[in-house]
C-alpha atoms as a PDB file:
ATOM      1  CA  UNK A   1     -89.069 -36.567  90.020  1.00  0.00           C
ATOM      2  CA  UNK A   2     -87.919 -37.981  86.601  1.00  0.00           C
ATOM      3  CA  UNK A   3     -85.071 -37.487  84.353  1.00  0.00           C
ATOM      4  CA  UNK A   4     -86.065 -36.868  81.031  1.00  0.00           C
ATOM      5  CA  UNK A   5     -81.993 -37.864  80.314  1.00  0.00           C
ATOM      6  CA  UNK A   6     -81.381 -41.738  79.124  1.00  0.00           C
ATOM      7  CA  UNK A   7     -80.178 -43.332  81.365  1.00  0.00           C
ATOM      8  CA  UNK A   8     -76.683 -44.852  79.277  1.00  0.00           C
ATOM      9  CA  UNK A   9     -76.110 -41.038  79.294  1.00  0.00           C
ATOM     10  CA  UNK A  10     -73.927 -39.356  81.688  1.00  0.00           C
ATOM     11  CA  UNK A  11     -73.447 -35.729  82.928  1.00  0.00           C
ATOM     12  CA  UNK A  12     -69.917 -35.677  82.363  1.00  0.00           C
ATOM     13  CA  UNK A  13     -67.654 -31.796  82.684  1.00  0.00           C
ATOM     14  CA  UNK A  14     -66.954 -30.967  78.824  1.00  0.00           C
ATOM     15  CA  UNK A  15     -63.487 -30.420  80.057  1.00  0.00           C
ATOM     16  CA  UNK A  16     -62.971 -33.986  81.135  1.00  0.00           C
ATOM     17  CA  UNK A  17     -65.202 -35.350  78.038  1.00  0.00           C
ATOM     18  CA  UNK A  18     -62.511 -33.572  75.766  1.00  0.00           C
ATOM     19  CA  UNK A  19     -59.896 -32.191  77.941  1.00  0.00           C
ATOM     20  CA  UNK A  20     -58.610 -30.115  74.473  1.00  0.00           C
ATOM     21  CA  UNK A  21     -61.763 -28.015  75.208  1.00  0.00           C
ATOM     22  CA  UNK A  22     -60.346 -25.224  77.269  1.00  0.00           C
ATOM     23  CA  UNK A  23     -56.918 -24.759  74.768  1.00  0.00           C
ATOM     24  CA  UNK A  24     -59.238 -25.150  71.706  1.00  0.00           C
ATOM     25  CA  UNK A  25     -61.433 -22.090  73.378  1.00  0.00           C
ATOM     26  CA  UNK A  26     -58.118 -19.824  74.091  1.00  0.00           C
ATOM     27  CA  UNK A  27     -56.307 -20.643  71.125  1.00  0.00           C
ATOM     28  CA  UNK A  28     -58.822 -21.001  68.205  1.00  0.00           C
ATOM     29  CA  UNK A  29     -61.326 -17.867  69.597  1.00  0.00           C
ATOM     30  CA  UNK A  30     -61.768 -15.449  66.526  1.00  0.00           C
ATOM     31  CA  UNK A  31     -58.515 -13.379  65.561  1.00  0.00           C
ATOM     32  CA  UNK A  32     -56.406 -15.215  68.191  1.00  0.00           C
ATOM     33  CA  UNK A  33     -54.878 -17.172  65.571  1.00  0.00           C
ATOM     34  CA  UNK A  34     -53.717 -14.235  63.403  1.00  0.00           C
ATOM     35  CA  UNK A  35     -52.464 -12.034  66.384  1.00  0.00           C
ATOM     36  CA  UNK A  36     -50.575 -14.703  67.598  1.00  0.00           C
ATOM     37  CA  UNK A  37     -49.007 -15.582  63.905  1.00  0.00           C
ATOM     38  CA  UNK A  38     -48.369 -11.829  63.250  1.00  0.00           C
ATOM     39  CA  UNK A  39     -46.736 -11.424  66.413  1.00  0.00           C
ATOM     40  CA  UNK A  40     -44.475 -14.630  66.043  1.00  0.00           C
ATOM     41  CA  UNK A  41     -44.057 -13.897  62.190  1.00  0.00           C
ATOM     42  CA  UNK A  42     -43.068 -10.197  62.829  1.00  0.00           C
ATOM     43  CA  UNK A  43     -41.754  -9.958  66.076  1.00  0.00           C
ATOM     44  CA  UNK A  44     -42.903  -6.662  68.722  1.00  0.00           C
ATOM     45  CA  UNK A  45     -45.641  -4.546  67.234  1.00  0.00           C
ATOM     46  CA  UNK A  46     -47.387  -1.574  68.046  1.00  0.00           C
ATOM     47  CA  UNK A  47     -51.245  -1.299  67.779  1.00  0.00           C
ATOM     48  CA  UNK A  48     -51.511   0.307  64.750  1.00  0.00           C
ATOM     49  CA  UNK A  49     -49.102  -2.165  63.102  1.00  0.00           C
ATOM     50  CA  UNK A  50     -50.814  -5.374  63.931  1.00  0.00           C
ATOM     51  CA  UNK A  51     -54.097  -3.358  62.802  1.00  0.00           C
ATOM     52  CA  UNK A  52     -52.528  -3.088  59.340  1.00  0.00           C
ATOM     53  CA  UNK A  53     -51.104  -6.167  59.092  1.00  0.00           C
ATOM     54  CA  UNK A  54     -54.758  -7.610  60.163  1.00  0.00           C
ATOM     55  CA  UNK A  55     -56.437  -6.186  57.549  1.00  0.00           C
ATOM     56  CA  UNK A  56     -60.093  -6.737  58.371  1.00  0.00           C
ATOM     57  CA  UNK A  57     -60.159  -6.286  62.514  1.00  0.00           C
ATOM     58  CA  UNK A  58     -61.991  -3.706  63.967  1.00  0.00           C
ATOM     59  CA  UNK A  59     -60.171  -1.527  66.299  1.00  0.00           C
ATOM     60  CA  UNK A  60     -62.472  -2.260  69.082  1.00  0.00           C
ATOM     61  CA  UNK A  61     -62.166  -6.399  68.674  1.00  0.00           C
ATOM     62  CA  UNK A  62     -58.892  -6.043  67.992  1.00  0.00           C
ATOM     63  CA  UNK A  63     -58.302  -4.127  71.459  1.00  0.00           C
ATOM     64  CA  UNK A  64     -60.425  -6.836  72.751  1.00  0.00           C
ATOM     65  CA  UNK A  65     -58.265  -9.736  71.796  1.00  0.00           C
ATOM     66  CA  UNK A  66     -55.252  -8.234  72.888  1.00  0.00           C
ATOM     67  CA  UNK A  67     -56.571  -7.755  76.211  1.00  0.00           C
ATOM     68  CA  UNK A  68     -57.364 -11.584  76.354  1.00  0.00           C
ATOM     69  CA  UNK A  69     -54.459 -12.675  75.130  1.00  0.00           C
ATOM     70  CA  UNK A  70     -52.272 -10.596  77.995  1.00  0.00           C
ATOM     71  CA  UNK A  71     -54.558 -11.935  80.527  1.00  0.00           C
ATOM     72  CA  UNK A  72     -54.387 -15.608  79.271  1.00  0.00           C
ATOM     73  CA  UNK A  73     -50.699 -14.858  79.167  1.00  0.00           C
ATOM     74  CA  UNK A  74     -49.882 -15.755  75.529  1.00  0.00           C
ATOM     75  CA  UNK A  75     -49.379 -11.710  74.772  1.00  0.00           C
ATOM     76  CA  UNK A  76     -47.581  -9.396  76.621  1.00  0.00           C
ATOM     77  CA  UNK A  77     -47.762  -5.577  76.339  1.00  0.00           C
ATOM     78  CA  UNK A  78     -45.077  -3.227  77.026  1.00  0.00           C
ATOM     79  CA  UNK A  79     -46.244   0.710  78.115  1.00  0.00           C
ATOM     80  CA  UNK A  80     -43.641   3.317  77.142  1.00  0.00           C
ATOM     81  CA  UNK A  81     -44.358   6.394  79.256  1.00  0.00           C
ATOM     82  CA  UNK A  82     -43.229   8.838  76.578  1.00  0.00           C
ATOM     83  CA  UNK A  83     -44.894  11.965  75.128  1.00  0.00           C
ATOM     84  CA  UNK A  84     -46.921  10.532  73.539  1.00  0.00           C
ATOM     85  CA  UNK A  85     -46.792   7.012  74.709  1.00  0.00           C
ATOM     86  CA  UNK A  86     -45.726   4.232  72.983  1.00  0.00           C
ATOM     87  CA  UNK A  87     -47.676   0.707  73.771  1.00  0.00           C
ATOM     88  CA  UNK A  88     -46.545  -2.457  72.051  1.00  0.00           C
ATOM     89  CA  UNK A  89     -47.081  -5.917  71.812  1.00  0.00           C
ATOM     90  CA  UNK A  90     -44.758  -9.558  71.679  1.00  0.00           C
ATOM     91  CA  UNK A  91     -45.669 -12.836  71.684  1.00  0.00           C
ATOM     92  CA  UNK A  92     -45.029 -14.418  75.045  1.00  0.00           C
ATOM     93  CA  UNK A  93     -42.685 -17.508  75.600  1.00  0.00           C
ATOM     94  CA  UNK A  94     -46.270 -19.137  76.751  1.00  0.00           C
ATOM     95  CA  UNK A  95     -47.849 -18.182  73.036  1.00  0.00           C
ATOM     96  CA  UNK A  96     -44.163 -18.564  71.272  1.00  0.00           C
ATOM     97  CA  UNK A  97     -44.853 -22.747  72.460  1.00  0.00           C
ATOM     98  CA  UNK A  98     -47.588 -22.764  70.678  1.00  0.00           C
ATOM     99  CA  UNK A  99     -45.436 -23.064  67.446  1.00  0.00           C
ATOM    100  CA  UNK A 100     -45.539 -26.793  67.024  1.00  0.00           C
ATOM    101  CA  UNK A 101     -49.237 -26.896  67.581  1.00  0.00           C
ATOM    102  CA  UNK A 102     -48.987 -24.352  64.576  1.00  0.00           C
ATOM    103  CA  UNK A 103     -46.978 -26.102  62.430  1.00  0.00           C
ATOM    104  CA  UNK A 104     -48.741 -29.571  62.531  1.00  0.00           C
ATOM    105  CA  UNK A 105     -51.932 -27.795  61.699  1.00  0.00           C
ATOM    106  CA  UNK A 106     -50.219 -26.037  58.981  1.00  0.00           C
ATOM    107  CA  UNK A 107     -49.072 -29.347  57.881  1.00  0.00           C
ATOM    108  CA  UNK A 108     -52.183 -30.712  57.971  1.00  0.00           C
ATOM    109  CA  UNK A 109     -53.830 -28.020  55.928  1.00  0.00           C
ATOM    110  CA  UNK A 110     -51.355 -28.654  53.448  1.00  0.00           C
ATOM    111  CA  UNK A 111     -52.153 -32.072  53.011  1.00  0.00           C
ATOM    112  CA  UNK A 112     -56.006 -32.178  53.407  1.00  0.00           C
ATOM    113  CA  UNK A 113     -57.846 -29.330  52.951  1.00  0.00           C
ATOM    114  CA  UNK A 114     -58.689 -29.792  48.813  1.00  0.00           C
ATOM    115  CA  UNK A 115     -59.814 -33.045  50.751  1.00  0.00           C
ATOM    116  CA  UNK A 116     -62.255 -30.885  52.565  1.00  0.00           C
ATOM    117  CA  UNK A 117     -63.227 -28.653  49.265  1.00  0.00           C
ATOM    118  CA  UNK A 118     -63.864 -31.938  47.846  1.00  0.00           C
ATOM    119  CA  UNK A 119     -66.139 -33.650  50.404  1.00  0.00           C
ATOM    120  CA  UNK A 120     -67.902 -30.156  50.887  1.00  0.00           C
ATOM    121  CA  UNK A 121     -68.067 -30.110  46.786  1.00  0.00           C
ATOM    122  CA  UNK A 122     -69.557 -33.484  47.206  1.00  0.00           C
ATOM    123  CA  UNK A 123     -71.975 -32.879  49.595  1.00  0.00           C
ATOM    124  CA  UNK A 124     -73.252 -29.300  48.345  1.00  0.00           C
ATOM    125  CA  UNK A 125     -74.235 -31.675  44.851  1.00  0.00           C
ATOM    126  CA  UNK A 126     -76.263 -33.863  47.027  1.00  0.00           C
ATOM    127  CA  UNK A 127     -78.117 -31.348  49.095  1.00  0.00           C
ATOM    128  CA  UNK A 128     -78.742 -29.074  45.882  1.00  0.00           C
ATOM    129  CA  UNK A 129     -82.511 -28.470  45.560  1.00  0.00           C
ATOM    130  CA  UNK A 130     -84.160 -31.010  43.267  1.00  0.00           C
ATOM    131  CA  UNK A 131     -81.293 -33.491  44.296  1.00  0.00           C
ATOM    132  CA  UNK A 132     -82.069 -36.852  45.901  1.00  0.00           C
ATOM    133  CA  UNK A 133     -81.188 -37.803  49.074  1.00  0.00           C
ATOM    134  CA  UNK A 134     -81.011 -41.139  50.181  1.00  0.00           C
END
């Protein structure tokens, strides 16, 4: 049988090609980032506070994250057994040292991102119809 794979190339584990992989997947997943500032920003919420505060989440995905985040141990959630009950969510010491990873991309936003508008500006006036490409 033959490989149809070059043989320079390796089968390497993406995890070991870019060992960031697996934090990059928990951390940067869609609304993680925004749960886990709200929480930090605004300390212990309940559900329909972080839903407000979200804006644009549906209640289903946001239910969804949460659960992830408890299970990946970033969020924890704290059940009140009151009439009616009272559920709410903190950041976790786990997500709360995430903070420097948060404020060095913060920095970094600061500092480049009309960079990025620019290049993207740049590059939208090259691939505009009618435009030449070399």
């Amino acid at each position: 049988m033959t490989s149809t794979t070059p043989a320079s190339r390796v089968d390497v584990d993406p995890e070991q090609a870019c060992p960031i992989a697996p934090v990059v997947d928990i951390v940067f997943s869609r609304w993680t980032t925004p749960i886990l500032w709200a929480l930090h920003e605004y300390g212990r919420q309940r559900f329909v506070e972080l839903d407000r505060r979200l804006g644009t989440i549906t209640p289903k995905v946001l239910t969804q994250r949460l659960r992830q985040l408890e299970r990946d141990g970033l969020v924890v959630r704290t059940y009140h057994p009151e009439v009616p009950p009272r559920v709410e969510y903190e950041i976790s010491d786990l997500g709360r040292s995430l903070a420097p990873l948060f404020a060095t991309l913060a920095e970094w936003s600061t500092a480049n991102l009309d960079r990025v508008d620019r290049a993207r500006d740049d590059y939208d006036a090259r691939e505009r119809p009618g435009a030449r490409r070399l």
